[in-house]
Protein backbone atom coordinates (compact mmCIF):
# COMPACT_ATOMS: atom_id res chain seq x y z
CA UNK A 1 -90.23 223.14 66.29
CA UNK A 2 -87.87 226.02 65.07
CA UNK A 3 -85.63 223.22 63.51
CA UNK A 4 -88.54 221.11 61.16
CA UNK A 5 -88.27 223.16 58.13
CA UNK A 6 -84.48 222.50 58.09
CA UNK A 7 -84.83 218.81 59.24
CA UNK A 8 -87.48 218.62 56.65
CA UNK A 9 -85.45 220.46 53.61
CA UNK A 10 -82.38 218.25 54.04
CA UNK A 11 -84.55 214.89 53.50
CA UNK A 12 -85.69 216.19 50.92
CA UNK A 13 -82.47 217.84 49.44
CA UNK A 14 -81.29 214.01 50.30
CA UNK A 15 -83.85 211.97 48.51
CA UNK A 16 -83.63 214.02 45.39
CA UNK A 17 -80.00 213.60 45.44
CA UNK A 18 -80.21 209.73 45.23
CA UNK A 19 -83.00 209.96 42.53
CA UNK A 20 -80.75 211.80 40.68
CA UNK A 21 -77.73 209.55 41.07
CA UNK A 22 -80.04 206.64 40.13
CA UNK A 23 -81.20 208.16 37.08
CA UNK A 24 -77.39 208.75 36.18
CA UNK A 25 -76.42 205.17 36.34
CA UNK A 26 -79.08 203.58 34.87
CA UNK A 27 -78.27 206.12 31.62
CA UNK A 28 -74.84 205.28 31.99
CA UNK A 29 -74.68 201.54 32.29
CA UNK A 30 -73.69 202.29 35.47
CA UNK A 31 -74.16 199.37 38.64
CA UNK A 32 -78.00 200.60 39.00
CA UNK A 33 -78.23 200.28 35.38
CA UNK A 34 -79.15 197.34 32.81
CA UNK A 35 -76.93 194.98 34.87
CA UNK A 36 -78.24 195.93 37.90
CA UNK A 37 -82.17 195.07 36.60
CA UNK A 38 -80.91 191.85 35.15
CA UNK A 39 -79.73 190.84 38.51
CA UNK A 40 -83.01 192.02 40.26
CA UNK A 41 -84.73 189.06 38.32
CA UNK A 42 -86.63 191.42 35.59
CA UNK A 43 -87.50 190.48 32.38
CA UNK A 44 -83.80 191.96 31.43
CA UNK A 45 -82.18 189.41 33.98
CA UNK A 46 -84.44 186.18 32.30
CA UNK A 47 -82.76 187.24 28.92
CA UNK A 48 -79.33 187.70 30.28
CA UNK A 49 -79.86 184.49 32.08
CA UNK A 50 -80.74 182.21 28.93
CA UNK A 51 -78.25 184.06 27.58
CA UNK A 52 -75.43 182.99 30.17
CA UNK A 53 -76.74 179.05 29.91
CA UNK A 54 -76.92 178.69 26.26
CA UNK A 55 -80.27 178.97 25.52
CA UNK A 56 -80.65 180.50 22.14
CA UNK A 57 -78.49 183.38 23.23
CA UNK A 58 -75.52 184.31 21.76
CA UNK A 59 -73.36 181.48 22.57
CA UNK A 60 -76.10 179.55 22.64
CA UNK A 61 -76.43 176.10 20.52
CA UNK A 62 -79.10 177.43 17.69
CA UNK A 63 -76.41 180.28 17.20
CA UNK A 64 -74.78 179.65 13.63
CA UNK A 65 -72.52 182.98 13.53
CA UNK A 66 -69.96 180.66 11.41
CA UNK A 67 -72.58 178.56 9.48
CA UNK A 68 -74.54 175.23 10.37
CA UNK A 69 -72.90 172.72 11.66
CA UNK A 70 -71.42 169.69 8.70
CA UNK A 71 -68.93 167.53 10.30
CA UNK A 72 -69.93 164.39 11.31
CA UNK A 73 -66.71 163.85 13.51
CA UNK A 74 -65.72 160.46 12.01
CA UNK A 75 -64.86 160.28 8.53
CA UNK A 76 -66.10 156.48 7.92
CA UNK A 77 -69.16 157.50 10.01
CA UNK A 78 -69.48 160.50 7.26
CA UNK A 79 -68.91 158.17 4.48
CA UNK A 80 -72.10 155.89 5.53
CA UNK A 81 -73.96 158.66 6.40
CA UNK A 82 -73.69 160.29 2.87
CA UNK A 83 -74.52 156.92 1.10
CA UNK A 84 -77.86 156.17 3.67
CA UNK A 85 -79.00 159.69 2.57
CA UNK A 86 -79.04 158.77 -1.31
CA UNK A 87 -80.42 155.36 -0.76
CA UNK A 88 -82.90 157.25 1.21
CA UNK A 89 -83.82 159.74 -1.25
CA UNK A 90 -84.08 157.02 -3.57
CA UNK A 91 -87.35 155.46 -3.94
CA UNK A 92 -86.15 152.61 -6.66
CA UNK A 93 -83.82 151.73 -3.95
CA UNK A 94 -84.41 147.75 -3.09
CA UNK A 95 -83.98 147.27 0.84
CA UNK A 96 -83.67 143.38 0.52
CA UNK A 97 -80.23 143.85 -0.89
CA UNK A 98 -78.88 146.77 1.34
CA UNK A 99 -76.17 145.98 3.41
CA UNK A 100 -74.55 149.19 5.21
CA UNK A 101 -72.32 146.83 7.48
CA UNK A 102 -70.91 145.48 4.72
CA UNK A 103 -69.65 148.60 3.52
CA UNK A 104 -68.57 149.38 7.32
CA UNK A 105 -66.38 146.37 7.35
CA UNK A 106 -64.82 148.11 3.89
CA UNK A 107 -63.87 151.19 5.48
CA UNK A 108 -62.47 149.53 8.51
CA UNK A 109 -60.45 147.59 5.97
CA UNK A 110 -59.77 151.33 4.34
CA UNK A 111 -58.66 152.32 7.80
CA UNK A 112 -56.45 149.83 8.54
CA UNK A 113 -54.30 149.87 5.60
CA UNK A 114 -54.20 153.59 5.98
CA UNK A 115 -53.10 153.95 9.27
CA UNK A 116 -51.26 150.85 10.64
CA UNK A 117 -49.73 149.26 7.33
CA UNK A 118 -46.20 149.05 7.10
CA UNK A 119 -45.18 149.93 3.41
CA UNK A 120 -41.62 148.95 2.54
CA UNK A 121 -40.19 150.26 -1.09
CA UNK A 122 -37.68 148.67 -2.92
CA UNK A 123 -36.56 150.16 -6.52
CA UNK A 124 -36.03 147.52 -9.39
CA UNK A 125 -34.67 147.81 -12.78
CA UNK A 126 -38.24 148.18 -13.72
CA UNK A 127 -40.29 149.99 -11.27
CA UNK A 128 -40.97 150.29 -7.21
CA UNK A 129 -41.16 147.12 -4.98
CA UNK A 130 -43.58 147.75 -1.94
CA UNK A 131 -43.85 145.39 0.79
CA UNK A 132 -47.11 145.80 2.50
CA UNK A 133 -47.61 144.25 6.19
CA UNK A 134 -49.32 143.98 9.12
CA UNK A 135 -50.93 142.04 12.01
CA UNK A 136 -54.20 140.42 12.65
CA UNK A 137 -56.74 142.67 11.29
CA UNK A 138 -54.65 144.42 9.00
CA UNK A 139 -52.91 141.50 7.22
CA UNK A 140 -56.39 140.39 6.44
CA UNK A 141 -57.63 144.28 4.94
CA UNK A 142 -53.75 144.07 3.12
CA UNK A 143 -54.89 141.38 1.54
CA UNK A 144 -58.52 142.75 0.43
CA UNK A 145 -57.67 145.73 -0.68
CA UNK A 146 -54.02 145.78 -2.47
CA UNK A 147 -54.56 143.19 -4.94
CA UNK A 148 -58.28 144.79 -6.00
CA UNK A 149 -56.40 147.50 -6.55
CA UNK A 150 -54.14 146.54 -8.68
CA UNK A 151 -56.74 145.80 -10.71
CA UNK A 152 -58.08 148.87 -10.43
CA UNK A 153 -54.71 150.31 -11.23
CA UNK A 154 -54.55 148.33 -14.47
CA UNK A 155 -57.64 149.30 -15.74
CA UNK A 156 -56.31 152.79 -15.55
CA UNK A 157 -53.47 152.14 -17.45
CA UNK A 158 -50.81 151.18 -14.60
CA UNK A 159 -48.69 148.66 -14.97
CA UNK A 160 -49.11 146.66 -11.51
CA UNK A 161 -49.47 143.27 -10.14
CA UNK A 162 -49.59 141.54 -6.53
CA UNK A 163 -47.78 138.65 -4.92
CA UNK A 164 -48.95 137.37 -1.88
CA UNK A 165 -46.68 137.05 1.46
CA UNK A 166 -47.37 135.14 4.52
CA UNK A 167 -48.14 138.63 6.44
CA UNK A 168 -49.09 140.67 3.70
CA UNK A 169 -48.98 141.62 -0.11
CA UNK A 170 -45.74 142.33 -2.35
CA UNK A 171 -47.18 145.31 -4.46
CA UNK A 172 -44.71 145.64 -7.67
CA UNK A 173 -45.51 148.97 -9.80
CA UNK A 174 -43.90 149.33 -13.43
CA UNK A 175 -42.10 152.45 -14.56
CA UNK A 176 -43.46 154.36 -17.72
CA UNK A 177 -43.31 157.41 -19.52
CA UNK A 178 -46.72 158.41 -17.62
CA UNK A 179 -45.40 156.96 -14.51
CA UNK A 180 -41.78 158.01 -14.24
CA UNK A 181 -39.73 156.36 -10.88
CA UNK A 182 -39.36 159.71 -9.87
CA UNK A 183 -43.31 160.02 -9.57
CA UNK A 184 -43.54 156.71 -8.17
CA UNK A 185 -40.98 157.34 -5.28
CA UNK A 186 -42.75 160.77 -4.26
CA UNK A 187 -46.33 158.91 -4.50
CA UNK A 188 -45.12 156.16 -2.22
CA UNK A 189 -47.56 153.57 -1.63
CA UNK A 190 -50.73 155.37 -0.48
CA UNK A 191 -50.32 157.60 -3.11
CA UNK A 192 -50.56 154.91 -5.57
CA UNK A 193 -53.64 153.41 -3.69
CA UNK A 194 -55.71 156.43 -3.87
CA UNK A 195 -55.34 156.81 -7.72
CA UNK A 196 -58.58 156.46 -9.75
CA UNK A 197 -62.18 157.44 -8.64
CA UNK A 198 -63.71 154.12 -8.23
CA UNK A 199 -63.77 154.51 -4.05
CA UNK A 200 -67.02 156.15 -4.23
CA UNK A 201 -69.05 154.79 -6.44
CA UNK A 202 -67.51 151.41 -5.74
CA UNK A 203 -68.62 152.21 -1.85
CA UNK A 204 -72.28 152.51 -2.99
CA UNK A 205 -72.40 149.83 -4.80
CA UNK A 206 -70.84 147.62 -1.84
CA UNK A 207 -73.50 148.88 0.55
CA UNK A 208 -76.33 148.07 -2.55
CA UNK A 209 -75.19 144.81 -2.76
CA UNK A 210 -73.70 145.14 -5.89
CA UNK A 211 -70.11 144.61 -5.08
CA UNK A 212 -67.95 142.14 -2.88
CA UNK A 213 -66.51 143.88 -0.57
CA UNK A 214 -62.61 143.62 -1.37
């Protein structure tokens, strides 16, 4: 019985020292602390968890740290998108004459002669020679889209005209003061396409029904 009161001191000498310890890391961050309540399935851990799985924490997909998201991925599915919103927020706009895939047919015509034409320049005594060809789809978009630009380009004040070739278009560009060979060679032939700014509005009149599609 002698040895109780020591027995007795050193448990509790023993507890206090763990209470204290506890206390310590829970201050400090420490294993026992914040982490450690998360992982005992607190209140603390349901946060950290939502947090860990995206859901509205940090890295979650409602966080816009770097702004809201614009980008529609696709740039011809951007380009309908934009033009469906103003018809949209139109309310004089007629639906009987709407045709969006008519204007998706133009950009895949846009696409084609962007990104798979074959442009071949040849310099004359009065200008820049471009032979423009494809296959399948893209002869036929070649043949849309070059000579309606020309057009486009004379109405601008270009001297340019088209000739049509079994597998594509002969685009012939003059040289003048405005339109030096120098300028022509560094524009190269989508350079020259892109000049003007009748893509847009021409694209929402195409999708109004207000346009052939060229």
């Amino acid at each position: 019985m002698s040895n109780f009161p020591w027995k007795t001191t050193l448990a509790v000498s023993t507890l206090l020292a763990a209470t204290a310890y506890a206390f310590a890391q829970m201050s400090s961050g420490g294993p026992m602390g914040m982490h450690g309540q998360m992982q005992q399935g607190g209140v603390m851990g349901h946060m950290h968890s939502q947090m860990m799985q995206g859901q509205g924490g940090m890295h979650g997909p409602q966080s816009t740290a770097a702004g809201a998201v614009t980008m529609p991925g696709q740039d011809a599915f951007g380009a309908i998108q934009e033009i469906v919103q103003i018809l949209q927020s139109d309310p004089k706009t007629d639906w009987s004459k709407v045709n969006i895939d008519t204007l998706r047919q133009h950009l895949i015509d846009m696409n084609e002669v962007t990104l798979h034409a074959a442009a071949t320049p040849r310099v004359t005594d009065s200008g820049i020679e471009f032979i423009v060809t494809g296959e399948g789809r893209t002869v036929e978009a070649i043949k849309r889209m070059v000579p309606a630009h020309a057009n486009e380009l004379r109405e601008i004040g270009w001297g340019a005209k088209t000739d049509d070739l079994p597998n594509g278009v002969k685009l012939t560009v003059a040289v003048t003061e405005a339109q030096p060979l120098t300028k022509l060679k560094a524009l190269g032939f989508m350079g020259i396409m892109v000049q003007g700014s009748h893509h847009q509005p021409h694209h929402l009149m195409i999708a109004m029904g207000q346009f052939p599609m060229h």
